[in-house]
Protein backbone atom coordinates (compact mmCIF):
# COMPACT_ATOMS: atom_id res chain seq x y z
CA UNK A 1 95.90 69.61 78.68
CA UNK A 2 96.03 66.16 79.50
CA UNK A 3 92.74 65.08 80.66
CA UNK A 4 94.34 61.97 82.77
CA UNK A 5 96.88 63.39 84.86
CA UNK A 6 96.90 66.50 86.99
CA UNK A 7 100.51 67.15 87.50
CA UNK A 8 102.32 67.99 91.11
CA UNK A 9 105.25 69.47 89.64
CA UNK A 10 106.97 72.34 91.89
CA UNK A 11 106.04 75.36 90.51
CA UNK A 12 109.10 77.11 88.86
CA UNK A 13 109.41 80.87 89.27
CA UNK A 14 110.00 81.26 85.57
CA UNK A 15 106.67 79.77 84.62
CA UNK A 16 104.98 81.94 87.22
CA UNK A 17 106.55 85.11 86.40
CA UNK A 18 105.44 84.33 82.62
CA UNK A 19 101.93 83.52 83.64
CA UNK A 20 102.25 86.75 85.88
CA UNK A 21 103.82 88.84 83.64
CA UNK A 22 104.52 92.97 84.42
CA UNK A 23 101.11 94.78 82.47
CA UNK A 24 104.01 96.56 80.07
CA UNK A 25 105.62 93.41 79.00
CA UNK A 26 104.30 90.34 76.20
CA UNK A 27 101.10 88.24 77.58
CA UNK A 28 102.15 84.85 77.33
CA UNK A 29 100.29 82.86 74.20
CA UNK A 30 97.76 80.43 74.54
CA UNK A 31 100.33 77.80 74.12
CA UNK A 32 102.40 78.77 77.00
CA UNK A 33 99.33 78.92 79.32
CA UNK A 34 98.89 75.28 78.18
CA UNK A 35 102.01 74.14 79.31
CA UNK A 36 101.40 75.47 82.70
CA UNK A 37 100.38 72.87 85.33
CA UNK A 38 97.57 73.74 87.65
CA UNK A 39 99.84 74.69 90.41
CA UNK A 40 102.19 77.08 88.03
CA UNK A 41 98.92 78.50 86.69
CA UNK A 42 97.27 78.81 90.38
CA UNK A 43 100.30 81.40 91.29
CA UNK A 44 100.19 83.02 88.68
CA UNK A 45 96.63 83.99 89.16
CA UNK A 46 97.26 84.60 92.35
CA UNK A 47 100.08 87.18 91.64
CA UNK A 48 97.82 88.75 88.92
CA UNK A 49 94.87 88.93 91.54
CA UNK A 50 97.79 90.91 93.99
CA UNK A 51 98.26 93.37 91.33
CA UNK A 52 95.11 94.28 90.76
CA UNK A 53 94.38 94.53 94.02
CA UNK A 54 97.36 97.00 94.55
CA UNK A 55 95.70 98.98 91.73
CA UNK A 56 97.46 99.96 88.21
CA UNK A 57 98.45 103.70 87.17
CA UNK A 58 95.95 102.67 83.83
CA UNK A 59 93.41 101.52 82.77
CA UNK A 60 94.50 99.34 80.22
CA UNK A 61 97.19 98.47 82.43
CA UNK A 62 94.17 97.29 84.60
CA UNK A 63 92.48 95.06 81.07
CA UNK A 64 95.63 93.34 80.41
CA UNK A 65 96.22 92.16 83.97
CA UNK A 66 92.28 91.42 84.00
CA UNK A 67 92.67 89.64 80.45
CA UNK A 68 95.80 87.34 82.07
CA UNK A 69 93.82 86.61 84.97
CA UNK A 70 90.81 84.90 83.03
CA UNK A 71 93.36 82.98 80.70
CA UNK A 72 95.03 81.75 83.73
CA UNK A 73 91.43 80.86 85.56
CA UNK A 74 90.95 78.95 82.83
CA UNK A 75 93.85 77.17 82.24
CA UNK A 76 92.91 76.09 86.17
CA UNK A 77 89.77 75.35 85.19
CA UNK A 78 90.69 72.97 82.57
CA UNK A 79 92.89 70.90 84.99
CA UNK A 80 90.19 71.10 87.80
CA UNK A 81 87.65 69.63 85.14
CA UNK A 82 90.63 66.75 83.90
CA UNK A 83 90.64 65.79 87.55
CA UNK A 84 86.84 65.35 88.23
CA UNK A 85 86.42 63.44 85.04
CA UNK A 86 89.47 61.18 86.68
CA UNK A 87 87.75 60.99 90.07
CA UNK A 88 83.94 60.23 88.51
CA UNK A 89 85.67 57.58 86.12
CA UNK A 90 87.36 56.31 89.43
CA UNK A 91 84.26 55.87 91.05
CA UNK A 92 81.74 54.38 88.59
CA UNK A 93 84.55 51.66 88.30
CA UNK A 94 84.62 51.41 92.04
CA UNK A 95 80.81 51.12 92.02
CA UNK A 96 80.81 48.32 89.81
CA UNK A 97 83.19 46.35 91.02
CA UNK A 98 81.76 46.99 94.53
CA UNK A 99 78.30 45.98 93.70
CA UNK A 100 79.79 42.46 91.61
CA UNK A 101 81.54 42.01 94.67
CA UNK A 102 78.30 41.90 97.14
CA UNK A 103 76.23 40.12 94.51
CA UNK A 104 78.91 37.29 94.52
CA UNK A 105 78.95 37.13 97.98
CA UNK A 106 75.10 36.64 98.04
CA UNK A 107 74.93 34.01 95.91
């Protein structure tokens, strides 16, 4: 993931339906999830979450939906984390410059 830029792509339907993938059909890997931007990943959990809460004929049916759901949290998770470490680096170089500022002035 890269850590400096969360992405505002449109979300295609093909990346959603392969993070949302039918229980019966291939999870996608890990390095499919990591080409997912936060927004492609976000509806895909979403749709996942939908399932489940429709309820699936099986148990493991259930697991694998469960199993793509906390892959896809993740992968949100990891974006979410790229973008506070963006914002906090933002605003310690705000501070500083901010505080040089008024301590020029002062003087």
């Amino acid at each position: 993931m890269p850590a400096d830029a969360v992405s505002s792509d449109a979300v295609s339907s093909d990346a959603v339906a392969a993070a949302a993938a039918a229980p019966g059909s291939d999870r996608p890997a890990a390095s499919e999830l990591d080409t997912l931007s936060y927004e492609q990943a976000r509806d895909g959990l979403i749709a996942v979450v939908a399932e489940l809460e429709q309820g699936s004929p099986t148990l493991e049916q259930s697991l694998a939906l469960w199993e793509r759901g906390e892959a896809l949290a993740q992968r949100c998770e990891q974006w979410l984390m790229g973008a506070k470490t963006r914002l906090d680096h933002a605003r310690s170089g705000g501070d500083a410059a901010g505080t040089a500022s008024r301590t020029a002035q002062q003087a």
